[in-house]
PDB file of N, CA and C in Angstrom:
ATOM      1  N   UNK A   1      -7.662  44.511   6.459  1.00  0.00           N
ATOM      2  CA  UNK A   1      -8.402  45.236   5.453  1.00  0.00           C
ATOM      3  C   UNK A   1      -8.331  44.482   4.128  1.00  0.00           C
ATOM      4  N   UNK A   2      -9.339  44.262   3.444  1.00  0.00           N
ATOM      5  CA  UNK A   2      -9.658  43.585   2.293  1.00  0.00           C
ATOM      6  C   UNK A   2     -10.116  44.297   1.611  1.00  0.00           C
ATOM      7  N   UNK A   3      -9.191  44.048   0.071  1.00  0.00           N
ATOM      8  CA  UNK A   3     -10.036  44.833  -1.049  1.00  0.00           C
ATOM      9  C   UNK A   3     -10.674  44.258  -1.974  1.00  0.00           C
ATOM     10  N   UNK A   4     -11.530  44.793  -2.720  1.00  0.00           N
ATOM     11  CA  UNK A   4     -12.212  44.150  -3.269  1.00  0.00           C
ATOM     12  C   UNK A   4     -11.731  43.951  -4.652  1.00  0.00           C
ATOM     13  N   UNK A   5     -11.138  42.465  -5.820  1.00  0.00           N
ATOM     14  CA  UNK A   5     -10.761  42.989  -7.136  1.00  0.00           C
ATOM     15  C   UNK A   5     -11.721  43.634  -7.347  1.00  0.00           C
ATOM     16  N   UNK A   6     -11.248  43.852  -8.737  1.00  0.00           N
ATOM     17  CA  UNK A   6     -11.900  44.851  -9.940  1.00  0.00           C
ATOM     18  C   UNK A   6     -12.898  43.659 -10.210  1.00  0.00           C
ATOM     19  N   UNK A   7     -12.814  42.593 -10.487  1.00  0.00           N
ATOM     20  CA  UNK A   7     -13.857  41.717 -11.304  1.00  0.00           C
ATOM     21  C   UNK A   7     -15.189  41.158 -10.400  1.00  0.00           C
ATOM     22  N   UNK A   8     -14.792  41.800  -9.111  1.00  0.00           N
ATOM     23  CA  UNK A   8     -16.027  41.743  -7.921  1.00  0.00           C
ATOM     24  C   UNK A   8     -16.957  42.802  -7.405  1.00  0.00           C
ATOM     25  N   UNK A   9     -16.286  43.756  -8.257  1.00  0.00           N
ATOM     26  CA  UNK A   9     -16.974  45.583  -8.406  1.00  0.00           C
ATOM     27  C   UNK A   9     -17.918  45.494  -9.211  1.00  0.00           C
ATOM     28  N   UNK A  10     -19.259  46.637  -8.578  1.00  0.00           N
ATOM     29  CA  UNK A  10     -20.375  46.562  -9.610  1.00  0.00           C
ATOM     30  C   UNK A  10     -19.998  48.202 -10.533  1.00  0.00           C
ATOM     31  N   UNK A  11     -20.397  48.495 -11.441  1.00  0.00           N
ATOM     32  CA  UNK A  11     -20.102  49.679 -12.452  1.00  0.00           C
ATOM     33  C   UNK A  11     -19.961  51.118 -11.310  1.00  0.00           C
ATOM     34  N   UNK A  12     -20.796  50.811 -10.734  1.00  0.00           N
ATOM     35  CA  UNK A  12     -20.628  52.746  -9.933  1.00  0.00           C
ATOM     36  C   UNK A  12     -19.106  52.428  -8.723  1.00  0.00           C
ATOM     37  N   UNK A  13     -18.976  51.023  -8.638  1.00  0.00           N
ATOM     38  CA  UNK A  13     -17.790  51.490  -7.512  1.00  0.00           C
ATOM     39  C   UNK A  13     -16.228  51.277  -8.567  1.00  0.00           C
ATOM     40  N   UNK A  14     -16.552  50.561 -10.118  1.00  0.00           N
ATOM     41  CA  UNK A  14     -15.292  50.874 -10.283  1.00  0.00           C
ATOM     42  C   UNK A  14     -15.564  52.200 -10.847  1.00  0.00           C
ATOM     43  N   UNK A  15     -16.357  53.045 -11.029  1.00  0.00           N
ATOM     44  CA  UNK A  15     -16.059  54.423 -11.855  1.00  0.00           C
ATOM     45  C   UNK A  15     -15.508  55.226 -10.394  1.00  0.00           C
ATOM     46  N   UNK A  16     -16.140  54.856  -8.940  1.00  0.00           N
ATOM     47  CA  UNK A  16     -15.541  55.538  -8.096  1.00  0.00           C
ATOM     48  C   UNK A  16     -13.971  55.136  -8.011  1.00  0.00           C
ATOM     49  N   UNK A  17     -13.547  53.709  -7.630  1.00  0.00           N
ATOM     50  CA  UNK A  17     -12.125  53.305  -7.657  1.00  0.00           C
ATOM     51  C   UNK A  17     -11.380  54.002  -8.471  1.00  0.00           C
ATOM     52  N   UNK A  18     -11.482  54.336  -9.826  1.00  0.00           N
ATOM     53  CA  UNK A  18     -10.864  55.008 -11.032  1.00  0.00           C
ATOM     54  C   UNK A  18     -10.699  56.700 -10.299  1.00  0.00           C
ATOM     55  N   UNK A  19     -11.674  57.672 -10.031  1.00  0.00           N
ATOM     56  CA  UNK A  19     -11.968  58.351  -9.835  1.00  0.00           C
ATOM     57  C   UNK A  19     -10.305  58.707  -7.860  1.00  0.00           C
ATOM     58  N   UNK A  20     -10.466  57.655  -7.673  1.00  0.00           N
ATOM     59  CA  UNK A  20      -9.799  57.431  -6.413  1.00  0.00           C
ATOM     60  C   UNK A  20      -8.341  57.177  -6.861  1.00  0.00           C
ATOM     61  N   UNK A  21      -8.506  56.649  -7.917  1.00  0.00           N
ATOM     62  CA  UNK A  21      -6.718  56.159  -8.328  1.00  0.00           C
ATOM     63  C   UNK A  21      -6.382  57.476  -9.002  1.00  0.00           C
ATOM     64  N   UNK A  22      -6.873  58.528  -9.803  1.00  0.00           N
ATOM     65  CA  UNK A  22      -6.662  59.146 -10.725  1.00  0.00           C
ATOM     66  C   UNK A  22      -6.299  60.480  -9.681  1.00  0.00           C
ATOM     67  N   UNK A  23      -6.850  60.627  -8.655  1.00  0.00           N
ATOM     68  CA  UNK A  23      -6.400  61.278  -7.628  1.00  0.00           C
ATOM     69  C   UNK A  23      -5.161  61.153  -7.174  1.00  0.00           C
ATOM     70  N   UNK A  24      -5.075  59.771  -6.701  1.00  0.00           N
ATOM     71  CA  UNK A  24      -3.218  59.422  -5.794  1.00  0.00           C
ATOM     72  C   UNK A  24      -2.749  59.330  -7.265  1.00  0.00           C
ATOM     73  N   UNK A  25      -2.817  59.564  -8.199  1.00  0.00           N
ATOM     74  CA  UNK A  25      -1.623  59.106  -9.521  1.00  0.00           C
ATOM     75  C   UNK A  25      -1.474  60.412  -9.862  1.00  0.00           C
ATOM     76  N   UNK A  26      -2.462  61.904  -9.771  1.00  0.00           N
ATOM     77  CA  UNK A  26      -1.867  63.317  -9.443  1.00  0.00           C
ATOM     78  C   UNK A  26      -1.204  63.419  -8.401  1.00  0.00           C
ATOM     79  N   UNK A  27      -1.732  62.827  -7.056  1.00  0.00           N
ATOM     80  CA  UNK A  27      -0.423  63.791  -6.125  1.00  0.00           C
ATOM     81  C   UNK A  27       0.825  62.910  -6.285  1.00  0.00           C
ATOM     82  N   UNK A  28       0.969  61.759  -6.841  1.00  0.00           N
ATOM     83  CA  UNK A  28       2.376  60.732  -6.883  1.00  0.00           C
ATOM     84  C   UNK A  28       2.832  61.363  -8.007  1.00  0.00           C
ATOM     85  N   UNK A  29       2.288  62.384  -9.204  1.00  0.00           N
ATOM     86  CA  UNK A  29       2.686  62.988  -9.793  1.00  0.00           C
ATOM     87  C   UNK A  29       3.541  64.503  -9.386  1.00  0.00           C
ATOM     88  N   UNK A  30       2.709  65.036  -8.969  1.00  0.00           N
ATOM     89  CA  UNK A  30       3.157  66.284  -8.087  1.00  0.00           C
ATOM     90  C   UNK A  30       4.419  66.476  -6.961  1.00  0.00           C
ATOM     91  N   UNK A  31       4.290  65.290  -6.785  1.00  0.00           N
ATOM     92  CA  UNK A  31       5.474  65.103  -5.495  1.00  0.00           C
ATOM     93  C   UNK A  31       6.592  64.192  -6.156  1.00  0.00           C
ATOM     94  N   UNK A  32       6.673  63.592  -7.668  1.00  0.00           N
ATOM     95  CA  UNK A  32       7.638  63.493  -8.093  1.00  0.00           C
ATOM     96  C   UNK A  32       8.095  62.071  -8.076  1.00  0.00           C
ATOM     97  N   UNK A  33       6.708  61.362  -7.836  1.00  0.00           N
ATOM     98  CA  UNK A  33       6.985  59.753  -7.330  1.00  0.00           C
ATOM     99  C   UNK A  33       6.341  59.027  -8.580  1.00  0.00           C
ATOM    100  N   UNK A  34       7.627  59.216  -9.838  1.00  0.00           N
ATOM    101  CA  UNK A  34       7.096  58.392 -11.036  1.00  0.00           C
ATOM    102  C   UNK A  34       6.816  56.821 -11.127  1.00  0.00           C
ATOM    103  N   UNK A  35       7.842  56.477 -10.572  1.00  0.00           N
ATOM    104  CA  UNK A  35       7.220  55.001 -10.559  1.00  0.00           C
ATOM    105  C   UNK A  35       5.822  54.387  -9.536  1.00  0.00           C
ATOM    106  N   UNK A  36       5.350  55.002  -8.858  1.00  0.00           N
ATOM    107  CA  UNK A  36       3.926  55.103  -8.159  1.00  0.00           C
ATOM    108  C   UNK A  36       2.969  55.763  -8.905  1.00  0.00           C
ATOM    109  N   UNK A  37       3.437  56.699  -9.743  1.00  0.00           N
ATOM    110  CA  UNK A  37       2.296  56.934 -10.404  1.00  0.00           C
ATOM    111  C   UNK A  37       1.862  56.042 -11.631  1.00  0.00           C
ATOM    112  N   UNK A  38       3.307  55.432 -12.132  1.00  0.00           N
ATOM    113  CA  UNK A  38       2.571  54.454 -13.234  1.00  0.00           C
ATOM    114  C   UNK A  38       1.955  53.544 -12.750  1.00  0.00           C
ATOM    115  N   UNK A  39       2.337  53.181 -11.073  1.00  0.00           N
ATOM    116  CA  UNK A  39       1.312  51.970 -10.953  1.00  0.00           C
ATOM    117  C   UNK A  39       0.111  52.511 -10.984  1.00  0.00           C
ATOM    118  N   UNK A  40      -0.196  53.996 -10.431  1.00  0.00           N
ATOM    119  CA  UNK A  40      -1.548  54.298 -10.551  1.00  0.00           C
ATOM    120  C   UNK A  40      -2.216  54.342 -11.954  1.00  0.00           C
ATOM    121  N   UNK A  41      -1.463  54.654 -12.370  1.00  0.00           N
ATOM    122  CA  UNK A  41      -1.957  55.012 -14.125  1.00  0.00           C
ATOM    123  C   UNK A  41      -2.558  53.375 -14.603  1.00  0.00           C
ATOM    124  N   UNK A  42      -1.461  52.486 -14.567  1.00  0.00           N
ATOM    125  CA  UNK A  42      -1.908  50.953 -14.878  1.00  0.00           C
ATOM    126  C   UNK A  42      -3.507  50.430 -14.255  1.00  0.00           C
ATOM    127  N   UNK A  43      -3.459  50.390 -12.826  1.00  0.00           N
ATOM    128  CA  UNK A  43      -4.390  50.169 -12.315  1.00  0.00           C
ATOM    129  C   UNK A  43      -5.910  50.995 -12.583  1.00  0.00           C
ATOM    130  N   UNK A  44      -5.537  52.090 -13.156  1.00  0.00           N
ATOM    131  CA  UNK A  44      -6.867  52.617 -14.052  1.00  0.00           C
ATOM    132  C   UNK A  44      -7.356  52.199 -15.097  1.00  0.00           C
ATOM    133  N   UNK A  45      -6.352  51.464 -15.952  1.00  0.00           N
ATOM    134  CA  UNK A  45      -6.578  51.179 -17.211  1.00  0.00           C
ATOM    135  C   UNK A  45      -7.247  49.568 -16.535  1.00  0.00           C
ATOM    136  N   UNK A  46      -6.508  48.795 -15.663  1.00  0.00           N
ATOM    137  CA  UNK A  46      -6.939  48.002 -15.649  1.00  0.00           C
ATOM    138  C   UNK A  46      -8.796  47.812 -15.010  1.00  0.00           C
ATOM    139  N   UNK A  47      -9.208  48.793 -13.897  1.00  0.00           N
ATOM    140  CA  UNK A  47     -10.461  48.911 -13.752  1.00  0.00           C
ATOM    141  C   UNK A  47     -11.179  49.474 -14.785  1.00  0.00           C
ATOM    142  N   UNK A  48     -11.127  50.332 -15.759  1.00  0.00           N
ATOM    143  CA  UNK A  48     -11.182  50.870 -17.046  1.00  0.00           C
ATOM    144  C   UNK A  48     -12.139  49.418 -18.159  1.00  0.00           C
ATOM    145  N   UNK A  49     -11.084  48.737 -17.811  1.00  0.00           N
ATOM    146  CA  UNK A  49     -11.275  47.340 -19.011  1.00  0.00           C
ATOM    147  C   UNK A  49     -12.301  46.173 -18.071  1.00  0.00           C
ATOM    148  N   UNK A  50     -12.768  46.465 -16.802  1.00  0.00           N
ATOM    149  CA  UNK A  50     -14.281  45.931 -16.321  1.00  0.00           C
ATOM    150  C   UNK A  50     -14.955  46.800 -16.264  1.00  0.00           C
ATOM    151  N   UNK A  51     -14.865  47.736 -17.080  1.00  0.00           N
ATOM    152  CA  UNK A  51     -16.216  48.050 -17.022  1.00  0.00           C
ATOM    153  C   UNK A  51     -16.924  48.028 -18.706  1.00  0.00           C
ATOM    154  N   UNK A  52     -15.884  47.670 -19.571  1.00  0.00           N
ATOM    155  CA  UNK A  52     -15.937  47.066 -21.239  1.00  0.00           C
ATOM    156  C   UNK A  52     -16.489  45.908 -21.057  1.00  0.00           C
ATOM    157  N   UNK A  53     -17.180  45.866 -22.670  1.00  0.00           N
ATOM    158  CA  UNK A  53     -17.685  44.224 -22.608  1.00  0.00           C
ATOM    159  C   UNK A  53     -16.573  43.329 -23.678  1.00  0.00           C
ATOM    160  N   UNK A  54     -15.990  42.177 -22.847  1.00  0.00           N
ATOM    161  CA  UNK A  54     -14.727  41.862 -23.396  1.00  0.00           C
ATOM    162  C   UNK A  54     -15.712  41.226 -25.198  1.00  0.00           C
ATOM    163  N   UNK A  55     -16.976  40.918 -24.818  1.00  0.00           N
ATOM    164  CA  UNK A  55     -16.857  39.897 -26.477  1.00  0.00           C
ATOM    165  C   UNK A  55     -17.573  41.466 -27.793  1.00  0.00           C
ATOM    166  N   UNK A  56     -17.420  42.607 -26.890  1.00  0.00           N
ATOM    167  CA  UNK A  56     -17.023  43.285 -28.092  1.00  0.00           C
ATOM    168  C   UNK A  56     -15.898  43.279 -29.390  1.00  0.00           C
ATOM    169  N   UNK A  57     -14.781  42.874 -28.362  1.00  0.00           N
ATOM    170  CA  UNK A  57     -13.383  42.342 -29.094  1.00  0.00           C
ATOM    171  C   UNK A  57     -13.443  40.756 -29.179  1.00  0.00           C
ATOM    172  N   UNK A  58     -13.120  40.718 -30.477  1.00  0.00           N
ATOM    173  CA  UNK A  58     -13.249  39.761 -31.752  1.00  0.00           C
ATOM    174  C   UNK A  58     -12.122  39.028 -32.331  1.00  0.00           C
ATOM    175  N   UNK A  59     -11.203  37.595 -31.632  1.00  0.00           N
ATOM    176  CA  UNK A  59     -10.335  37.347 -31.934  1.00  0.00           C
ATOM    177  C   UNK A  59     -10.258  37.051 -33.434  1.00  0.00           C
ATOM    178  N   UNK A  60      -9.100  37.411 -34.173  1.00  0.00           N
ATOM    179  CA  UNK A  60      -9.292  37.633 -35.653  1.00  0.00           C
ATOM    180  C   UNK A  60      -9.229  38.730 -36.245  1.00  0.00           C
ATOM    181  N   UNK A  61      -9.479  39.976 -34.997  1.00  0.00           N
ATOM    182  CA  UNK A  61      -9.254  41.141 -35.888  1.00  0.00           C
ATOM    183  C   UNK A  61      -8.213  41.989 -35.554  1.00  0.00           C
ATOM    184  N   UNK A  62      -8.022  43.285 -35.704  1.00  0.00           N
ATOM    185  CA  UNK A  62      -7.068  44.188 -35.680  1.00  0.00           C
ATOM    186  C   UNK A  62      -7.423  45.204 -35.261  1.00  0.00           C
ATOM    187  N   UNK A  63      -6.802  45.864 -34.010  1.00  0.00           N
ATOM    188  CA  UNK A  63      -8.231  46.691 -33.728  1.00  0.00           C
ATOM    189  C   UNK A  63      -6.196  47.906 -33.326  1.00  0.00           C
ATOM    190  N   UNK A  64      -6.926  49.416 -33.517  1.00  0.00           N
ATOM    191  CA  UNK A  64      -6.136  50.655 -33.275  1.00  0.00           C
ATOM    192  C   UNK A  64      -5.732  50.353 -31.605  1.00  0.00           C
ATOM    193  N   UNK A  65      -4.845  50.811 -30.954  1.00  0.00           N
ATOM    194  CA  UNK A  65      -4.398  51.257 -29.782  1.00  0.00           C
ATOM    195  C   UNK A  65      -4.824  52.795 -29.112  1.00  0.00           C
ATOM    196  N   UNK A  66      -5.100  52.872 -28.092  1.00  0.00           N
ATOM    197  CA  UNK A  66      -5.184  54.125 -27.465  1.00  0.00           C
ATOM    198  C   UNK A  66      -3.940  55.119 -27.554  1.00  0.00           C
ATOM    199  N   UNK A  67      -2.975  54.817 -28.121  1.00  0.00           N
ATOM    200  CA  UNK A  67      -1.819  55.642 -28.206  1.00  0.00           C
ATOM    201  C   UNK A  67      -1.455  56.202 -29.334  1.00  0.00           C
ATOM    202  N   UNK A  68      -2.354  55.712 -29.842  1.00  0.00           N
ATOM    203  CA  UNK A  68      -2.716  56.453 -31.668  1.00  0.00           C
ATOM    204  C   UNK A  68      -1.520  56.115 -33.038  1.00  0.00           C
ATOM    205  N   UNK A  69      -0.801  55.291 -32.209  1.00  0.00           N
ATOM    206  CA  UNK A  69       0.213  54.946 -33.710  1.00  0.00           C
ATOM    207  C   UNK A  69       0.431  52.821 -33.380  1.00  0.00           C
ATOM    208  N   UNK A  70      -0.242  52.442 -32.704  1.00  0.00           N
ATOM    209  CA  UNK A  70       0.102  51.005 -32.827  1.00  0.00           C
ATOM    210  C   UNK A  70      -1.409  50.454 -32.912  1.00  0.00           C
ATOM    211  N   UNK A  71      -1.025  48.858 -33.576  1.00  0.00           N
ATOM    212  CA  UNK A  71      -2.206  48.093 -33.725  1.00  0.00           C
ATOM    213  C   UNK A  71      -2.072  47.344 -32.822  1.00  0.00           C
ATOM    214  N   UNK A  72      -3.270  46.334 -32.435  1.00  0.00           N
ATOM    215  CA  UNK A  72      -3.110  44.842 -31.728  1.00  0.00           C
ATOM    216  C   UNK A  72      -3.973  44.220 -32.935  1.00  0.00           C
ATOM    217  N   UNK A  73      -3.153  42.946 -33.002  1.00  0.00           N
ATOM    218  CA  UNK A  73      -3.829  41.980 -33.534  1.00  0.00           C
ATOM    219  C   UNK A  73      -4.315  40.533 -32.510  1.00  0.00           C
ATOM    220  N   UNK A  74      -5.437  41.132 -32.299  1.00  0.00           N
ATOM    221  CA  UNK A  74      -6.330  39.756 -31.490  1.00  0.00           C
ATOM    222  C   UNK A  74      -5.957  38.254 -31.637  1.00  0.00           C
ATOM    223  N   UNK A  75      -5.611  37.436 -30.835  1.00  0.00           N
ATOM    224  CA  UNK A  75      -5.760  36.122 -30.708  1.00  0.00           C
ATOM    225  C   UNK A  75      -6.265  35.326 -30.180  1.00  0.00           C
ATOM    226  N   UNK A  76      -6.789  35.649 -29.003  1.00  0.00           N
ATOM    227  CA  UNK A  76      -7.552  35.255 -28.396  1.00  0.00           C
ATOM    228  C   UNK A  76      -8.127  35.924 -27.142  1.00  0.00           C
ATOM    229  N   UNK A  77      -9.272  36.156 -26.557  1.00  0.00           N
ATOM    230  CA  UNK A  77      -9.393  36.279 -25.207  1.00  0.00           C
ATOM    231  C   UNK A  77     -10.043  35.709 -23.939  1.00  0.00           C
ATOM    232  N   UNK A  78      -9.150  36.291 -23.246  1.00  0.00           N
ATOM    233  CA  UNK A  78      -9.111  35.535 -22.026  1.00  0.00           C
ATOM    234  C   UNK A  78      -9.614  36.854 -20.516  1.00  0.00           C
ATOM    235  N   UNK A  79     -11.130  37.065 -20.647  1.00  0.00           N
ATOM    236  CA  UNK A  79     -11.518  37.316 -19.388  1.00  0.00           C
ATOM    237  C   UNK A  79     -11.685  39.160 -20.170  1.00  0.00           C
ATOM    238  N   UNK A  80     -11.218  39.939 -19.174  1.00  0.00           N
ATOM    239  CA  UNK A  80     -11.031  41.384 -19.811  1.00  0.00           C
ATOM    240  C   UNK A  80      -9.828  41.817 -20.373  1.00  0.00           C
ATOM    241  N   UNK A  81      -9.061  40.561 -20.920  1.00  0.00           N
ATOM    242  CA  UNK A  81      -7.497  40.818 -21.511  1.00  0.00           C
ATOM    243  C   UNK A  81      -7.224  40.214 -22.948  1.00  0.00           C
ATOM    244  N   UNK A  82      -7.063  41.036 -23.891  1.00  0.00           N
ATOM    245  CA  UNK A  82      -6.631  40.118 -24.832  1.00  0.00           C
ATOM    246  C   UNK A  82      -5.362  40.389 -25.108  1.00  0.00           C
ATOM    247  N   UNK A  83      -5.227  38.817 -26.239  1.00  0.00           N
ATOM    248  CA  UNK A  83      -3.821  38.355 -26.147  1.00  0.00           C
ATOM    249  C   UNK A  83      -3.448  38.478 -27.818  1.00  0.00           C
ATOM    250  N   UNK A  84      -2.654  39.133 -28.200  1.00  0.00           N
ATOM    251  CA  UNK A  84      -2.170  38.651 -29.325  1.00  0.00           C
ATOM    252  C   UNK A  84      -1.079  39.422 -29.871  1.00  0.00           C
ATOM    253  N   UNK A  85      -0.613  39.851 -31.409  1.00  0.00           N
ATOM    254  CA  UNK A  85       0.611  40.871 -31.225  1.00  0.00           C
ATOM    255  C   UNK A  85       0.387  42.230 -31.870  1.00  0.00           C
ATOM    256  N   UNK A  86       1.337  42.953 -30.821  1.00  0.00           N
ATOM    257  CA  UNK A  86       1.281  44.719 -31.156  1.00  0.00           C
ATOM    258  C   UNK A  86       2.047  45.074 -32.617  1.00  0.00           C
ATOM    259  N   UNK A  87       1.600  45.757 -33.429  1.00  0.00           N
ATOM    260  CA  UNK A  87       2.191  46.005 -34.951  1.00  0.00           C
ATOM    261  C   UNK A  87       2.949  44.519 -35.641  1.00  0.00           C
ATOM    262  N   UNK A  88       1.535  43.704 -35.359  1.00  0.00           N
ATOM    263  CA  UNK A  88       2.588  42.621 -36.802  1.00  0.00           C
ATOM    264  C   UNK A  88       3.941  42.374 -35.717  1.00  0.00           C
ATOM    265  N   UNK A  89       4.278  42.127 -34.465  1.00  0.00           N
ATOM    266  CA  UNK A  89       5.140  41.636 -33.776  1.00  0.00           C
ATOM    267  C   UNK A  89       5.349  39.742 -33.595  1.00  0.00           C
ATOM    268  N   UNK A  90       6.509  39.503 -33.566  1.00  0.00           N
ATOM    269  CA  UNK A  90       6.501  37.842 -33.024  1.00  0.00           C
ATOM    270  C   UNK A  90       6.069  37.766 -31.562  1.00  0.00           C
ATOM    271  N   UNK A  91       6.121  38.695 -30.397  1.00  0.00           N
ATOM    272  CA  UNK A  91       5.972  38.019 -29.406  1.00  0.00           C
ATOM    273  C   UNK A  91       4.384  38.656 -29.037  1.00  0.00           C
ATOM    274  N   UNK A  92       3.822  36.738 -28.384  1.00  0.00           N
ATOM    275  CA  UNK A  92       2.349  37.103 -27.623  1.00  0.00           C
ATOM    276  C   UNK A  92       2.644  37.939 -26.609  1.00  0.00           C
ATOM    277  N   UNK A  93       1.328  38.831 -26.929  1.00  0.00           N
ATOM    278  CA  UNK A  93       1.332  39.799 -25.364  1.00  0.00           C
ATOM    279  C   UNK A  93      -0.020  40.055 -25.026  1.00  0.00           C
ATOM    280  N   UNK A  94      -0.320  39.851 -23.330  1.00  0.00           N
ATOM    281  CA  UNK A  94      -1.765  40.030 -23.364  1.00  0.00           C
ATOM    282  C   UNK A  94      -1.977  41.785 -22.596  1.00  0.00           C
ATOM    283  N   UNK A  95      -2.943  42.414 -23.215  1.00  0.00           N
ATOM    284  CA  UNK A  95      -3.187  43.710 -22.855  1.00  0.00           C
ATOM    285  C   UNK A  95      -4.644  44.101 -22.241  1.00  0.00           C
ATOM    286  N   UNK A  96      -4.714  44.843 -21.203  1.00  0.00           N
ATOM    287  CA  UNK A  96      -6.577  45.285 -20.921  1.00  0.00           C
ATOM    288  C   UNK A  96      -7.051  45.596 -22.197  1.00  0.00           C
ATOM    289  N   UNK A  97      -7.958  45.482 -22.269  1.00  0.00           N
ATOM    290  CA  UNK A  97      -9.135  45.462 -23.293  1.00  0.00           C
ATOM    291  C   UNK A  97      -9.451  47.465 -23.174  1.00  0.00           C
ATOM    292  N   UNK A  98      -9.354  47.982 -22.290  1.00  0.00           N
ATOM    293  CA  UNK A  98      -9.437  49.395 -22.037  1.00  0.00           C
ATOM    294  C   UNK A  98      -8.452  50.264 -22.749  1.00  0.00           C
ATOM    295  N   UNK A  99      -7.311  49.564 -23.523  1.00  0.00           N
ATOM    296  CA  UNK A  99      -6.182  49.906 -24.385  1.00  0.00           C
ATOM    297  C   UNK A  99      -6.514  49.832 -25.905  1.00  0.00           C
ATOM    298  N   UNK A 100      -7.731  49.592 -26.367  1.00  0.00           N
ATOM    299  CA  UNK A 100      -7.920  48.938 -27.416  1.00  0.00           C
ATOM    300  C   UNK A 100      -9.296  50.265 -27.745  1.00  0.00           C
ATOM    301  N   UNK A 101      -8.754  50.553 -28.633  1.00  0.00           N
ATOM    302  CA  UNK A 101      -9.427  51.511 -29.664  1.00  0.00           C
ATOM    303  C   UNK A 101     -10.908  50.959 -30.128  1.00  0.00           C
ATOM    304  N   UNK A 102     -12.209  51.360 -29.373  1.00  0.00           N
ATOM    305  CA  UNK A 102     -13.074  50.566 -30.121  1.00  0.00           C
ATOM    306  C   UNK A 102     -13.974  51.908 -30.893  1.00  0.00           C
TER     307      UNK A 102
END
């Protein structure tokens, strides 16, 4: 069985994939299986960020976080991920683009 990435999905099958993960990341919730559900949770965000257009984000700028109290500051990107640092931080980090406050 072969799956298909995310970056080989056309728009209606990753809104279904999402739709499919957000399901098993309730019952891995319900039954108490936290570390399975963050993978589910991750893997949403990451189909989430193909279905964004990455050159909306603009290396150079500063854009809010989805978590409502941190920034990213852009450095560059690379594909549906950008790279640069969270609140004025020293270390590079690259994040989905689906994390990023537009």
């Amino acid at each position: 069985m072969s799956e298909k990435r995310f970056s080989e999905m056309t728009a209606p099958e990753l809104r279904q994939e999402i739709v499919a993960l957000n399901e098993k990341a309730k019952k891995a919730e319900q039954m108490g299986m936290v570390n399975e559900f963050s993978v589910y949770e991750r893997r949403v965000l990451l189909a989430k960020a193909y279905l964004l257009n990455p050159e909306d984000i603009k290396p150079g700028q500063t854009y809010p976080l989805k978590d409502g109290h941190s920034t990213f500051a852009v450095s560059y990107m690379n594909g549906h991920f950008a790279w640069g640092y969270r609140n004025n931080e020293t270390n590079l980090e690259g994040i989905p683009i689906s994390l990023i406050e537009q």
